[in-house]
C-alpha atoms as a PDB file:
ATOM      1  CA  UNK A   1    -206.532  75.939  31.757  1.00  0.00           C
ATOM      2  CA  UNK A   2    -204.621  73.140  33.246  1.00  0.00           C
ATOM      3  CA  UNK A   3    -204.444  74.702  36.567  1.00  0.00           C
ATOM      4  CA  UNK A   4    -207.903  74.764  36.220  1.00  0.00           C
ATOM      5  CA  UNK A   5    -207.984  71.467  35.944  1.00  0.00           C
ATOM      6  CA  UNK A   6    -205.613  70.506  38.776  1.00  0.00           C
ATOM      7  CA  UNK A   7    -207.548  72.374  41.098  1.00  0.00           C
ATOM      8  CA  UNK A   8    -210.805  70.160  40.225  1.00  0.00           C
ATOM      9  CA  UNK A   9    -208.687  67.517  40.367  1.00  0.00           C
ATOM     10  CA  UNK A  10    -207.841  68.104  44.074  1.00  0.00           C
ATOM     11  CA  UNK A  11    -210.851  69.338  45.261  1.00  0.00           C
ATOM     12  CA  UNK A  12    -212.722  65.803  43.636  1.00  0.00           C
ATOM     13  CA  UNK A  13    -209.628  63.793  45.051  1.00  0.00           C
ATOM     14  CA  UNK A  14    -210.541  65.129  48.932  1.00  0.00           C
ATOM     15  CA  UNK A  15    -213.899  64.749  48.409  1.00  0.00           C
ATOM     16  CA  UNK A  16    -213.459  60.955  47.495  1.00  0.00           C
ATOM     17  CA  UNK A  17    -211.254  60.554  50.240  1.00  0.00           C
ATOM     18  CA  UNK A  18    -213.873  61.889  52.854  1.00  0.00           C
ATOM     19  CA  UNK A  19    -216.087  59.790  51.374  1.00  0.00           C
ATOM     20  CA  UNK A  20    -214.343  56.843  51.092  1.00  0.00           C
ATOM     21  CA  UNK A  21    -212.634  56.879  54.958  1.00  0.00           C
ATOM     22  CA  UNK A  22    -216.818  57.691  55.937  1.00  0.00           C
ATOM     23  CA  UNK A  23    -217.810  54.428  53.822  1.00  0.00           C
ATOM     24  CA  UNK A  24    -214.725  52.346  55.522  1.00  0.00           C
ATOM     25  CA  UNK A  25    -215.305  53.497  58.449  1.00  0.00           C
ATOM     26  CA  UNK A  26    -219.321  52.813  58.747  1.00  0.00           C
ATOM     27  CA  UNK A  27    -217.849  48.790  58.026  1.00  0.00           C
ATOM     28  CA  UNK A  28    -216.290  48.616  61.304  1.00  0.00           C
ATOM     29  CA  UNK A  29    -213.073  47.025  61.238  1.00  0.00           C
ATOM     30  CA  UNK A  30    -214.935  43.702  61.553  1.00  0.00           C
ATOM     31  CA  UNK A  31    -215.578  43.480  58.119  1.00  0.00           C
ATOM     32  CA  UNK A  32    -211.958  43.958  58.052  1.00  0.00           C
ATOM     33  CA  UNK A  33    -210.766  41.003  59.787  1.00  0.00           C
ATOM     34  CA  UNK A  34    -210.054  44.169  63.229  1.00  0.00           C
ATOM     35  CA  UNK A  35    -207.947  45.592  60.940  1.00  0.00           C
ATOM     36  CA  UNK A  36    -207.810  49.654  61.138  1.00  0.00           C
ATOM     37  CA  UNK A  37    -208.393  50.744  57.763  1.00  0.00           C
ATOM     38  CA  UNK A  38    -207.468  54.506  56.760  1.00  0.00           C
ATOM     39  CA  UNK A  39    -207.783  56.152  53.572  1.00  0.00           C
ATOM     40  CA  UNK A  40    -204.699  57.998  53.621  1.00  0.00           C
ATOM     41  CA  UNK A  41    -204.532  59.662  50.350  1.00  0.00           C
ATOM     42  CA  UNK A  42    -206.350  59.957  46.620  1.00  0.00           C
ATOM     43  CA  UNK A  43    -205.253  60.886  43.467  1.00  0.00           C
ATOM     44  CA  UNK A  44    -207.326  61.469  40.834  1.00  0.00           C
ATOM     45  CA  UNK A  45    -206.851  61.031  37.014  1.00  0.00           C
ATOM     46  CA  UNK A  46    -207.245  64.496  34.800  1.00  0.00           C
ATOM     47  CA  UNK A  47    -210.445  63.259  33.545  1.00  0.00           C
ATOM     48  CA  UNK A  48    -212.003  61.812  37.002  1.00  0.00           C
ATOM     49  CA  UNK A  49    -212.923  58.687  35.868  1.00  0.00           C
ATOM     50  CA  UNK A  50    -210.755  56.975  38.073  1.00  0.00           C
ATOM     51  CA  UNK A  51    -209.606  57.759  41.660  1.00  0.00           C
ATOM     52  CA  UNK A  52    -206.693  55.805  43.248  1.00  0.00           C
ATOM     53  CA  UNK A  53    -207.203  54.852  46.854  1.00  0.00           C
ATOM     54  CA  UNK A  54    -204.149  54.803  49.129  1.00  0.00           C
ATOM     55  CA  UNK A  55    -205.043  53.190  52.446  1.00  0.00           C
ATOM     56  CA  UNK A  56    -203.220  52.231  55.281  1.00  0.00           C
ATOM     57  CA  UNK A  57    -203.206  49.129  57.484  1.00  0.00           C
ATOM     58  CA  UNK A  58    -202.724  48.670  60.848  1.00  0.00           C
ATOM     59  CA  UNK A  59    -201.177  45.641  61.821  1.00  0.00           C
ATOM     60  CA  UNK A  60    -199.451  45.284  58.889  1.00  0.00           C
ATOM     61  CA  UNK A  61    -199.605  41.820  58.562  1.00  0.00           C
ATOM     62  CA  UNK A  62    -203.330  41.849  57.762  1.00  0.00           C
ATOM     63  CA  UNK A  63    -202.457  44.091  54.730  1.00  0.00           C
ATOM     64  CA  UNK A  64    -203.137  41.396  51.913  1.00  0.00           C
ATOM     65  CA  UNK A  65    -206.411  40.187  53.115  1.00  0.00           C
ATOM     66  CA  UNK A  66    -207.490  43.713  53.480  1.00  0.00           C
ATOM     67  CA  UNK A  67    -206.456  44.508  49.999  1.00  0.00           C
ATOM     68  CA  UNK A  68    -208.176  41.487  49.042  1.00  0.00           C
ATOM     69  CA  UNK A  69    -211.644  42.370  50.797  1.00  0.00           C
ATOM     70  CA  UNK A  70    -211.581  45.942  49.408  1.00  0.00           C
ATOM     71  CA  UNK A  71    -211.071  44.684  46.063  1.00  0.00           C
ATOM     72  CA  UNK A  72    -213.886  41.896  46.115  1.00  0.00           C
ATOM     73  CA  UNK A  73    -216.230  44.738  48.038  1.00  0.00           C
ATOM     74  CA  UNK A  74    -214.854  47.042  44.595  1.00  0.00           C
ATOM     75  CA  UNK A  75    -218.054  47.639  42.964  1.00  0.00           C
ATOM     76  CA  UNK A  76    -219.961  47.863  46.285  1.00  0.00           C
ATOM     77  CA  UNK A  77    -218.185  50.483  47.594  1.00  0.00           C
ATOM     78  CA  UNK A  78    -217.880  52.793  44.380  1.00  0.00           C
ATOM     79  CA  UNK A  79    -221.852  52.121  44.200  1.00  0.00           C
ATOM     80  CA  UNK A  80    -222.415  53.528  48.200  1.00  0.00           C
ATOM     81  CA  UNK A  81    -219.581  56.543  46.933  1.00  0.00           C
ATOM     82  CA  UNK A  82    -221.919  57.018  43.903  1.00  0.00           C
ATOM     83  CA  UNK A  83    -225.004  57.607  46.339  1.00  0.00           C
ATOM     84  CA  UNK A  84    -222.444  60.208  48.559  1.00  0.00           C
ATOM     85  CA  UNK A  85    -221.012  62.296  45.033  1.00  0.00           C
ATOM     86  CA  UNK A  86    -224.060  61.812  42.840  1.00  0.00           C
ATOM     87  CA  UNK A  87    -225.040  65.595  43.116  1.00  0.00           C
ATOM     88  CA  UNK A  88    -221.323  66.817  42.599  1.00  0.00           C
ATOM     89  CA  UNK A  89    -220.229  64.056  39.542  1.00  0.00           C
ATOM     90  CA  UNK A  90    -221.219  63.417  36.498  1.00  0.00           C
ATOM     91  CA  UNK A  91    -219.626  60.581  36.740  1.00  0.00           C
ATOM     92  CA  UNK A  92    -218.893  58.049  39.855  1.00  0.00           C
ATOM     93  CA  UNK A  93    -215.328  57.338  39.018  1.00  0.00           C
ATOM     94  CA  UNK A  94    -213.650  53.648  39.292  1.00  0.00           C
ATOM     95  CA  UNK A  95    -212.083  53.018  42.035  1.00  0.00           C
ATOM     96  CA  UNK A  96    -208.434  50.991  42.720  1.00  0.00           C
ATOM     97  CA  UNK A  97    -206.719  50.535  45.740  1.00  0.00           C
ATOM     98  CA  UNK A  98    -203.217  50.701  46.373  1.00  0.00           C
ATOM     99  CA  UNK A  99    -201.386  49.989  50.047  1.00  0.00           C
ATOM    100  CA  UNK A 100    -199.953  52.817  51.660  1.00  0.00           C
ATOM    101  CA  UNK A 101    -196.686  51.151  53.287  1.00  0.00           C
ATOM    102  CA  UNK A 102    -195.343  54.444  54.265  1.00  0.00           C
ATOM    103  CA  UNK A 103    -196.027  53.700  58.094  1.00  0.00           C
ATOM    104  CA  UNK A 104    -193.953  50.617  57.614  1.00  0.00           C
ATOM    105  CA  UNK A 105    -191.275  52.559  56.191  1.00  0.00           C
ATOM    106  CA  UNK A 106    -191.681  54.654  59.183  1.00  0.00           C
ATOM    107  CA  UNK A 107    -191.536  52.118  61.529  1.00  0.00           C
ATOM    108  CA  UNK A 108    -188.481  50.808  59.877  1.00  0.00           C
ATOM    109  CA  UNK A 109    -186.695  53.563  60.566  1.00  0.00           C
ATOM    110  CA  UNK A 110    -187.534  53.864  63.699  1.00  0.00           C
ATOM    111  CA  UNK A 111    -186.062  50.430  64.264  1.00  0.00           C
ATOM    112  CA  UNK A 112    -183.027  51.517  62.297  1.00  0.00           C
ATOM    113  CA  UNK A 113    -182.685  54.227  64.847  1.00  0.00           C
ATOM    114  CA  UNK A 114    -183.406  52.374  68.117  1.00  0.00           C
ATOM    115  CA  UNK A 115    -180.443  50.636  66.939  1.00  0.00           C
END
């Protein structure tokens, strides 16, 4: 059964992150003080009540006040994802946003190997 479950919990986990790059995008990245905003990933908990975001930010350096926009917009943007899921979800699950720093770590080595 729990592959079962995994599967759902996939399938859910790239819907929401269609969705959620669709919403983000539709914003513009003024509402994101011109940062470019990508939902890069989502994982999903077993029982889909909660979806965690990974997006990525590009420049870096407006990371934090991204973060910080997403997370005041929070309830917002889960209500405009509710409106996009309704007919697949029971339930519109919370959403939480974490940073995806692996392009810095990326660029980091790159530096390392410019070097």
């Amino acid at each position: 059964m729990a592959e079962n479950e995994n599967t759902r919990q996939l399938k859910v986990a790239r819907e929401i992150q269609r969705d959620m790059a669709e919403i983000i995008r539709s914003k513009g990245m003024a509402a994101y003080g011109e940062a470019m905003v990508t939902v890069s990933g989502v994982k999903m908990s077993p029982d889909l009540s909660l979806a965690k975001v990974y997006v990525s930010i590009f420049p870096s350096s407006k990371a934090e006040a991204v973060m910080a926009t997403l997370e005041e917009d929070n309830r917002r943007l889960r209500g405009e994802l509710g409106r996009l899921v309704a007919k697949q979800l029971r339930i519109v699950p919370e959403l939480a946003f974490y940073l995806d720093d692996s392009l810095d770590y990326v660029e980091h080595i790159d530096e390392l190997l410019k070097k």
